[in-house]
Protein backbone atom coordinates (compact mmCIF):
# COMPACT_ATOMS: atom_id res chain seq x y z
CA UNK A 1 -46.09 23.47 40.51
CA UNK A 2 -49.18 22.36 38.72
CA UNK A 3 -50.83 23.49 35.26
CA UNK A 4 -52.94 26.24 35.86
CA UNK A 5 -56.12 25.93 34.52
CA UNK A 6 -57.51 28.93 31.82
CA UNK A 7 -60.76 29.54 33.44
CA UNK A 8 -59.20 29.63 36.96
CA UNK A 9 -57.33 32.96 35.56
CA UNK A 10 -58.60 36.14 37.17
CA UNK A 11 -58.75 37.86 33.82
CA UNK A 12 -60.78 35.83 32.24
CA UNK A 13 -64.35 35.24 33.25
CA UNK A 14 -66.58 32.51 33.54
CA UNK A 15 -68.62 31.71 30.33
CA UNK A 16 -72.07 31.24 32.77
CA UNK A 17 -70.69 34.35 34.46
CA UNK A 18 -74.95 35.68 35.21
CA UNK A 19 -73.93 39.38 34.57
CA UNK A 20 -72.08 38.82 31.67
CA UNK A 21 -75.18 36.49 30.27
CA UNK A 22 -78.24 38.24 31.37
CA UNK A 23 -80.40 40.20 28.92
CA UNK A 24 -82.50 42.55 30.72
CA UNK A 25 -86.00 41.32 31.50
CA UNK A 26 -86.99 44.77 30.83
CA UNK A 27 -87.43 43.46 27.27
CA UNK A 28 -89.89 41.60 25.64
CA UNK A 29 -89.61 37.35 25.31
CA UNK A 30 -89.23 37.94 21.61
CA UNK A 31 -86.36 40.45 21.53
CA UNK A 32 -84.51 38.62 24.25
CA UNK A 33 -84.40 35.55 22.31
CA UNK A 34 -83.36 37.26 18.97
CA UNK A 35 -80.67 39.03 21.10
CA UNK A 36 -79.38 35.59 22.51
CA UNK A 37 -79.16 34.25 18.97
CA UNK A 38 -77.04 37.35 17.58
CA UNK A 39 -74.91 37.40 21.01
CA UNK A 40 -74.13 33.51 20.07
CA UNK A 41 -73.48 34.54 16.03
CA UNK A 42 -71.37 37.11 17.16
CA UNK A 43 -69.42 35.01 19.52
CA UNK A 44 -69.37 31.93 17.23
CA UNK A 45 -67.57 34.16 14.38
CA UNK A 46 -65.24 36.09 16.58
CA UNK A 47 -64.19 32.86 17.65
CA UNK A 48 -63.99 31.95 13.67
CA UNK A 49 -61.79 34.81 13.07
CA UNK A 50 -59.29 34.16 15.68
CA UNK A 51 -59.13 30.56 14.08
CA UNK A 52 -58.09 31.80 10.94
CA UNK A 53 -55.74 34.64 12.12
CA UNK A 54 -54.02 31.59 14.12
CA UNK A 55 -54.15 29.43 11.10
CA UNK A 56 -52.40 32.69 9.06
CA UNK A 57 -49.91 33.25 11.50
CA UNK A 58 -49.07 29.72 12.05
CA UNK A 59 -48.61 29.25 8.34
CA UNK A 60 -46.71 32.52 7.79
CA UNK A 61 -44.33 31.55 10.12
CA UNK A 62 -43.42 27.74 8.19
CA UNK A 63 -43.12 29.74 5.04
CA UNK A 64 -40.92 32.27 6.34
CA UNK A 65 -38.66 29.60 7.93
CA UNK A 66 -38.88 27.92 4.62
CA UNK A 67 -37.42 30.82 2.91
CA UNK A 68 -34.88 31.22 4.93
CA UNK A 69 -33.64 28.23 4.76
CA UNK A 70 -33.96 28.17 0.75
CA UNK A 71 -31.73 31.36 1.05
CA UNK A 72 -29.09 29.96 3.02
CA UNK A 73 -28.93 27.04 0.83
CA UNK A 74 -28.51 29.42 -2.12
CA UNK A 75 -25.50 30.77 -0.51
CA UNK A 76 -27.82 33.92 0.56
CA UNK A 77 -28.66 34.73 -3.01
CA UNK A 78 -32.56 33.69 -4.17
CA UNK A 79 -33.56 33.58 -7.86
CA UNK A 80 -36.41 36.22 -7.97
């Protein structure tokens, strides 16, 4: 079988999805453009934050496997 593309998943939706996008016309030019901008702030440091959580874990995980191998080198005993 062939790689499965993210956006065709059925969880996830399309980023020019309309009803996911629209602001209400019910408001005025102003305050839909100053809702755009903090919709796109928002998103830009969500996204930020899952970098760094990713970047955490990812690093967590080569020190952990760098301990353990210290310890078994040690014989299972680690200077503290």
């Amino acid at each position: 079988m062939g790689k499965k593309s993210i956006a065709a998943s059925p969880l996830l939706k399309s980023p020019g999805d309309a009803a996911a996008n629209s602001i209400p016309m019910a408001f005025s030019p102003t305050l839909r453009a100053v809702l755009k901008d903090m919709k796109e702030l928002l998103t830009r440091e969500l996204l930020k934050i899952l970098l760094q959580k990713r970047l955490i874990d990812e690093n967590q995980g080569r020190f952990d496997l760098h301990n353990q191998v210290t310890t078994e080198q040690c014989g299972g005993k680690r200077e503290t």
